[in-house]
PDB file of N, CA and C in Angstrom:
ATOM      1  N   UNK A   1     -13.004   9.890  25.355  1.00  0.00           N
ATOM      2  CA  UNK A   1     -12.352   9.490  26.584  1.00  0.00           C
ATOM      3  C   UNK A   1     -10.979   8.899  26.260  1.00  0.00           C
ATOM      4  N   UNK A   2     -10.242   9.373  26.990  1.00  0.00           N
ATOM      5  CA  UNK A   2      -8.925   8.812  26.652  1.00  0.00           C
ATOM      6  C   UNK A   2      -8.737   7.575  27.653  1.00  0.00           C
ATOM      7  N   UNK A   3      -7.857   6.144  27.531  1.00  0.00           N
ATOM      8  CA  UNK A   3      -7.892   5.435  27.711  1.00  0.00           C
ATOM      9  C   UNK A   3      -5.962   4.945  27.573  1.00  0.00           C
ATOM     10  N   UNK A   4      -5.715   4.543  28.712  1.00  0.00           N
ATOM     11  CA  UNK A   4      -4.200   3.974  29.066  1.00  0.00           C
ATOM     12  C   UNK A   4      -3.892   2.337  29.499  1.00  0.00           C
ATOM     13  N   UNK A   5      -3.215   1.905  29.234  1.00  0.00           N
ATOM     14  CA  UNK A   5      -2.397   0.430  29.711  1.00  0.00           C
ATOM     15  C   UNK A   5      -2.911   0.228  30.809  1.00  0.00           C
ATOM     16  N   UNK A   6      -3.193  -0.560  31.605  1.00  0.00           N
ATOM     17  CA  UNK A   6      -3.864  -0.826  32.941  1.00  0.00           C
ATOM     18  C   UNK A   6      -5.237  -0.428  33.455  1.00  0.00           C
ATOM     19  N   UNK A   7      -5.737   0.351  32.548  1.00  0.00           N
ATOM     20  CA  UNK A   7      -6.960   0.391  32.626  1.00  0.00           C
ATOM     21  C   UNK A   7      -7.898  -0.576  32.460  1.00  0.00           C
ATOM     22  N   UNK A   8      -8.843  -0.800  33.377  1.00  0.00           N
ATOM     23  CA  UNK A   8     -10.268  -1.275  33.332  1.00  0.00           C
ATOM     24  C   UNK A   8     -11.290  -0.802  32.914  1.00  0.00           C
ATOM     25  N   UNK A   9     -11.846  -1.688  32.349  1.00  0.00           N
ATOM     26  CA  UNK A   9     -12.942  -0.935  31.187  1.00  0.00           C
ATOM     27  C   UNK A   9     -14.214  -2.187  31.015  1.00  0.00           C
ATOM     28  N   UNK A  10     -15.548  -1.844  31.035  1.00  0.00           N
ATOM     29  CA  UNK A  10     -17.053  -2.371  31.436  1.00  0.00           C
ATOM     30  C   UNK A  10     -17.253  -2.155  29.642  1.00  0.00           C
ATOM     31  N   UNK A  11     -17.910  -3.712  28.918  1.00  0.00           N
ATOM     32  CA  UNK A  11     -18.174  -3.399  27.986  1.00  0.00           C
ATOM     33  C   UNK A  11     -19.934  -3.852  27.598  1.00  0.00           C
ATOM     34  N   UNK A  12     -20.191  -3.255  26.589  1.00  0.00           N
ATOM     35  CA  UNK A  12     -21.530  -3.740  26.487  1.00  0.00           C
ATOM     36  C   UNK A  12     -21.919  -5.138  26.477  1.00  0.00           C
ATOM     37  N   UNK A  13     -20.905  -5.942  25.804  1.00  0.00           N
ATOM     38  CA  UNK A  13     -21.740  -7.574  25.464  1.00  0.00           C
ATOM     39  C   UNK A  13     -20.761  -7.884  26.759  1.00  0.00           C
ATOM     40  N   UNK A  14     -21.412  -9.368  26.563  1.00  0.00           N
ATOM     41  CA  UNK A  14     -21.229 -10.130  27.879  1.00  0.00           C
ATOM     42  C   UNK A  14     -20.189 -11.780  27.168  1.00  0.00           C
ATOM     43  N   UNK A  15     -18.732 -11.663  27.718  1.00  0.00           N
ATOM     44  CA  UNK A  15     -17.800 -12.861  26.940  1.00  0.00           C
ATOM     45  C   UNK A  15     -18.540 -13.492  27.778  1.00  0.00           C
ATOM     46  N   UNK A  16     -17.885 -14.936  26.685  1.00  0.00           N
ATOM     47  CA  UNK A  16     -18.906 -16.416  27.233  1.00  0.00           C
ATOM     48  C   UNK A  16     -18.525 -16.420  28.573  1.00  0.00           C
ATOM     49  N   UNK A  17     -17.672 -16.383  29.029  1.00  0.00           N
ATOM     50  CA  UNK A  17     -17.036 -17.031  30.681  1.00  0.00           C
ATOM     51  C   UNK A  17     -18.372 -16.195  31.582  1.00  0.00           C
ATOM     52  N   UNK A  18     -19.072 -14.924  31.183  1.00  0.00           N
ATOM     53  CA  UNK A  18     -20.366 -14.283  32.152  1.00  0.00           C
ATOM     54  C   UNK A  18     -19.376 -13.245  32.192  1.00  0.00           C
ATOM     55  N   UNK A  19     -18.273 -12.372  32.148  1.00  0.00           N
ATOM     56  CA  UNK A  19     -17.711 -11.463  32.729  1.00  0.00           C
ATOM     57  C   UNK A  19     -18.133 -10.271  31.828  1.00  0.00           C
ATOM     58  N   UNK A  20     -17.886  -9.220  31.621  1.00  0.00           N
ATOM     59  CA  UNK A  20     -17.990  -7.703  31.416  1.00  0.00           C
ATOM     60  C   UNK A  20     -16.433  -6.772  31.927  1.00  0.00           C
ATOM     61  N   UNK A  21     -15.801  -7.286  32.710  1.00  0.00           N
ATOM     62  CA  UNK A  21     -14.657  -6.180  32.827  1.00  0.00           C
ATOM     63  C   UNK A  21     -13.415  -6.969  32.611  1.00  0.00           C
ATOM     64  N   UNK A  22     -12.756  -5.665  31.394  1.00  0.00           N
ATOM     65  CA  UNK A  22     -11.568  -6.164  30.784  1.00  0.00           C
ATOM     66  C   UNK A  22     -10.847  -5.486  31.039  1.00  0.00           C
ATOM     67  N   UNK A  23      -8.873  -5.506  30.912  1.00  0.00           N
ATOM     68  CA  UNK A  23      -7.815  -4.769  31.579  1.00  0.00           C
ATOM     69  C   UNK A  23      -7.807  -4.380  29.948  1.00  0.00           C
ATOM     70  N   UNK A  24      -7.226  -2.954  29.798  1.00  0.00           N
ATOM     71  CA  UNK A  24      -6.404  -2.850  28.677  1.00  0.00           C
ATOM     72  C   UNK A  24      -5.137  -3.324  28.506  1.00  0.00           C
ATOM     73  N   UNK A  25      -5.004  -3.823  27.689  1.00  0.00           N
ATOM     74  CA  UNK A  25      -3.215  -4.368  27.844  1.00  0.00           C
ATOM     75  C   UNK A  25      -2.039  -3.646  26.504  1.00  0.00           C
ATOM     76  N   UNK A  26      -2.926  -2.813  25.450  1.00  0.00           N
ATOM     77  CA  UNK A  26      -1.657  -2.755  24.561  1.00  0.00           C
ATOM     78  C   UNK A  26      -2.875  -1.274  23.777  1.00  0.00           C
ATOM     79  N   UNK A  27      -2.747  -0.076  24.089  1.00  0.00           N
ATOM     80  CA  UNK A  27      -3.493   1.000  22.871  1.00  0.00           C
ATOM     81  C   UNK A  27      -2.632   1.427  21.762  1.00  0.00           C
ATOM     82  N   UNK A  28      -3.399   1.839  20.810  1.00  0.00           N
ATOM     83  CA  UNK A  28      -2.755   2.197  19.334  1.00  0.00           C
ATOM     84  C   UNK A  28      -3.799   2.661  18.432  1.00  0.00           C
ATOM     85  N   UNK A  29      -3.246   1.431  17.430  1.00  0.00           N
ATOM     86  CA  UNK A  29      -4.386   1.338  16.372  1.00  0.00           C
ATOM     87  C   UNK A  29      -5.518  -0.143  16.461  1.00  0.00           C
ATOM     88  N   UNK A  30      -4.271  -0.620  17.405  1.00  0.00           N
ATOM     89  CA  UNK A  30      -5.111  -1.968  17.712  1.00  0.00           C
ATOM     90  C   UNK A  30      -5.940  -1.688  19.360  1.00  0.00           C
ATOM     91  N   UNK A  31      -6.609  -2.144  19.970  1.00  0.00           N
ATOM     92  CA  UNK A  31      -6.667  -2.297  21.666  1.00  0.00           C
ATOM     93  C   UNK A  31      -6.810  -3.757  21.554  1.00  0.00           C
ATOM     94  N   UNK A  32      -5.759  -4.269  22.566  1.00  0.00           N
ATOM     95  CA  UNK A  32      -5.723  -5.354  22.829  1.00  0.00           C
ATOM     96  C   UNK A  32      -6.397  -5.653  24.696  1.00  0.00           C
ATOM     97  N   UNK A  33      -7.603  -6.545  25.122  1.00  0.00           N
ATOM     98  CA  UNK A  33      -8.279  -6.198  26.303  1.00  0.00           C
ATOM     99  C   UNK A  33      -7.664  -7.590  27.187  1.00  0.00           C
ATOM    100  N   UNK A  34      -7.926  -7.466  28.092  1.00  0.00           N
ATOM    101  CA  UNK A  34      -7.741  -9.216  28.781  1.00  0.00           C
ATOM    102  C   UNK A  34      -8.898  -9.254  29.533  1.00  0.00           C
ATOM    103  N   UNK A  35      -9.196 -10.258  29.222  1.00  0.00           N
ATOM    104  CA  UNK A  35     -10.503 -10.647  30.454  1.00  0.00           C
ATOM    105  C   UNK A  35     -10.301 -10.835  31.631  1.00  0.00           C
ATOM    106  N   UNK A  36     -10.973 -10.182  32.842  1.00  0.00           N
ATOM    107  CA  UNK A  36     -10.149 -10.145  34.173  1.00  0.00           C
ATOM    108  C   UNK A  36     -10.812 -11.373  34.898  1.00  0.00           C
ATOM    109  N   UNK A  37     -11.751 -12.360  34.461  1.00  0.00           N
ATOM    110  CA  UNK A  37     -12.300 -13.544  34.789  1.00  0.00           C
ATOM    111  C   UNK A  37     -11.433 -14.647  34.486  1.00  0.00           C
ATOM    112  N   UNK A  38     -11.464 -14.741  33.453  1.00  0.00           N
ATOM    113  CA  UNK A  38     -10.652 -15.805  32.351  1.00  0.00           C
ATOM    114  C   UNK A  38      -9.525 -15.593  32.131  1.00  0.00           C
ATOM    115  N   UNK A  39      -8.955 -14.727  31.767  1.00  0.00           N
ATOM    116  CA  UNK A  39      -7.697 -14.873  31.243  1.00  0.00           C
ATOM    117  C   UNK A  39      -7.360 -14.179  29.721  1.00  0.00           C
ATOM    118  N   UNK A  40      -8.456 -14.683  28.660  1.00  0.00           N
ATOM    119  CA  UNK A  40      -8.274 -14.507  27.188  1.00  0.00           C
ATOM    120  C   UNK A  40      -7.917 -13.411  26.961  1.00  0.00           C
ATOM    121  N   UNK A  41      -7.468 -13.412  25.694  1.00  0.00           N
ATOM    122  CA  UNK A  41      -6.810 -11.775  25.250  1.00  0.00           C
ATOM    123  C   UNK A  41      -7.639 -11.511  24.005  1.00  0.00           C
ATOM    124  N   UNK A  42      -7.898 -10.647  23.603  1.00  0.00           N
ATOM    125  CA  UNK A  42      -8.671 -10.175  22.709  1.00  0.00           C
ATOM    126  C   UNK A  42      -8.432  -8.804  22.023  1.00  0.00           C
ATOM    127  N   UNK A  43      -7.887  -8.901  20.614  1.00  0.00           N
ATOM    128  CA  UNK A  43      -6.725  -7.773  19.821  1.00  0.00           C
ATOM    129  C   UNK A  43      -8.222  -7.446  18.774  1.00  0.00           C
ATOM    130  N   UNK A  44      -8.658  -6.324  19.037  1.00  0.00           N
ATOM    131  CA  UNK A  44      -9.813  -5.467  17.606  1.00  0.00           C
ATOM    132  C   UNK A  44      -8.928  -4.147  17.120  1.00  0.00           C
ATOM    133  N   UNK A  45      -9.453  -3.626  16.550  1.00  0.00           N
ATOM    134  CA  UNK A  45      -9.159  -2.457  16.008  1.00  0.00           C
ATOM    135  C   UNK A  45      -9.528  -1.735  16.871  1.00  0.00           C
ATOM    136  N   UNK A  46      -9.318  -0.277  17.001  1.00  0.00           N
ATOM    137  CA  UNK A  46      -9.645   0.394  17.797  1.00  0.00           C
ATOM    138  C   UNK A  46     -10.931   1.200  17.606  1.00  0.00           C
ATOM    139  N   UNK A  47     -11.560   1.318  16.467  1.00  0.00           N
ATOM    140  CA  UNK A  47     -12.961   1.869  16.121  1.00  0.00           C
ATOM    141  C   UNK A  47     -13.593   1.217  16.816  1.00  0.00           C
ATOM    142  N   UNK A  48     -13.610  -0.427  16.555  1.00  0.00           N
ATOM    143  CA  UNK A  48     -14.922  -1.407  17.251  1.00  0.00           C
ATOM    144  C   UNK A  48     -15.145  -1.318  18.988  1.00  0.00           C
ATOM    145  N   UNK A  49     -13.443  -0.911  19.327  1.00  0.00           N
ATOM    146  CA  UNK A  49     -13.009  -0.746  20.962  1.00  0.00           C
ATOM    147  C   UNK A  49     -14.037   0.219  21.588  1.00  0.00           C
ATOM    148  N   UNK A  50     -13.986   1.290  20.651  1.00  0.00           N
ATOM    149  CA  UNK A  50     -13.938   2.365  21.390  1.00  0.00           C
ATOM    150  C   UNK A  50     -15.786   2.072  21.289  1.00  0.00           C
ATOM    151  N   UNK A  51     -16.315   1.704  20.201  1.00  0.00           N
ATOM    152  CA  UNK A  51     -17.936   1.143  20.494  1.00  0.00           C
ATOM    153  C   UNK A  51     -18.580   0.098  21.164  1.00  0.00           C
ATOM    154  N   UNK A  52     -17.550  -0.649  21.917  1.00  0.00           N
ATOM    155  CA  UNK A  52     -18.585  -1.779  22.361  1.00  0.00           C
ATOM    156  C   UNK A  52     -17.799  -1.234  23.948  1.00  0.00           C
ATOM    157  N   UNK A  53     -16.835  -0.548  24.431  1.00  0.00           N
ATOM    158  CA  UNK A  53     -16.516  -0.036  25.794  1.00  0.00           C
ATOM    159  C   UNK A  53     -17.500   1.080  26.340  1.00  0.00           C
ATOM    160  N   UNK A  54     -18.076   0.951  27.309  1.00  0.00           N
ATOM    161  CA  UNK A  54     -19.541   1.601  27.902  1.00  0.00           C
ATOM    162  C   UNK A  54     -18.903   2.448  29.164  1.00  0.00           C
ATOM    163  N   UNK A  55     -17.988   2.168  29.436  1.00  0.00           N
ATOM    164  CA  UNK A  55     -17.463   2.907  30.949  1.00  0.00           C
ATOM    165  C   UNK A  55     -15.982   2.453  31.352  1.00  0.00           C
ATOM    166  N   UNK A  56     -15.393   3.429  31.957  1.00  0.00           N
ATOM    167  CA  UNK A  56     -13.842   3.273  32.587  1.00  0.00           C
ATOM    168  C   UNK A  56     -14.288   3.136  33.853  1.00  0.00           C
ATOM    169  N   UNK A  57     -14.256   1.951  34.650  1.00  0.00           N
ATOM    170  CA  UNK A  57     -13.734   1.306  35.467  1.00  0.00           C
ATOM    171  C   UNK A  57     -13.177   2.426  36.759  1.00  0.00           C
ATOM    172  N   UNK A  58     -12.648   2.491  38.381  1.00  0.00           N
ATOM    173  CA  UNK A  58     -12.214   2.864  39.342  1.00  0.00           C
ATOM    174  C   UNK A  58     -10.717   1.974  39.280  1.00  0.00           C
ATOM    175  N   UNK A  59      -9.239   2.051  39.384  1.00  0.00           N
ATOM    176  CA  UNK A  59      -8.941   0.770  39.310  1.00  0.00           C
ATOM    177  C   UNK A  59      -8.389   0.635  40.882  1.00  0.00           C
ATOM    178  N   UNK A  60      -8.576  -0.528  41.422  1.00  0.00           N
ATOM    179  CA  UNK A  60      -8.501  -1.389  42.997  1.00  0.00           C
ATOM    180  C   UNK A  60      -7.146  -1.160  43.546  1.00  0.00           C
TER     181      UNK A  60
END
């Protein structure tokens, strides 16, 4: 699945704040996500991205 900047994306684990849907904010080699509850930003590699993201999102 290909995946762009502004995208919303449903991941398997659950961040502490209780949320599940993150914005993409930066693709590459890195994906950098933002939590659309909280705020936090969160920079992985893109292997781990692409395994713990379960579904693309509709975006509002």
């Amino acid at each position: 699945m290909e995946y762009n900047i502004g995208d919303i994306v449903r991941t398997k684990k659950v961040h502490p704040c209780g949320n599940k849907e993150w914005e993409i904010t930066r693709v590459g080699i890195d994906f950098k996500l933002k939590c659309l509850k909280c705020g936090t930003t969160v920079t992985m590699p893109r292997e781990k991205a692409l395994k713990i993201i379960t579904k693309k999102l509709e975006k509002n």
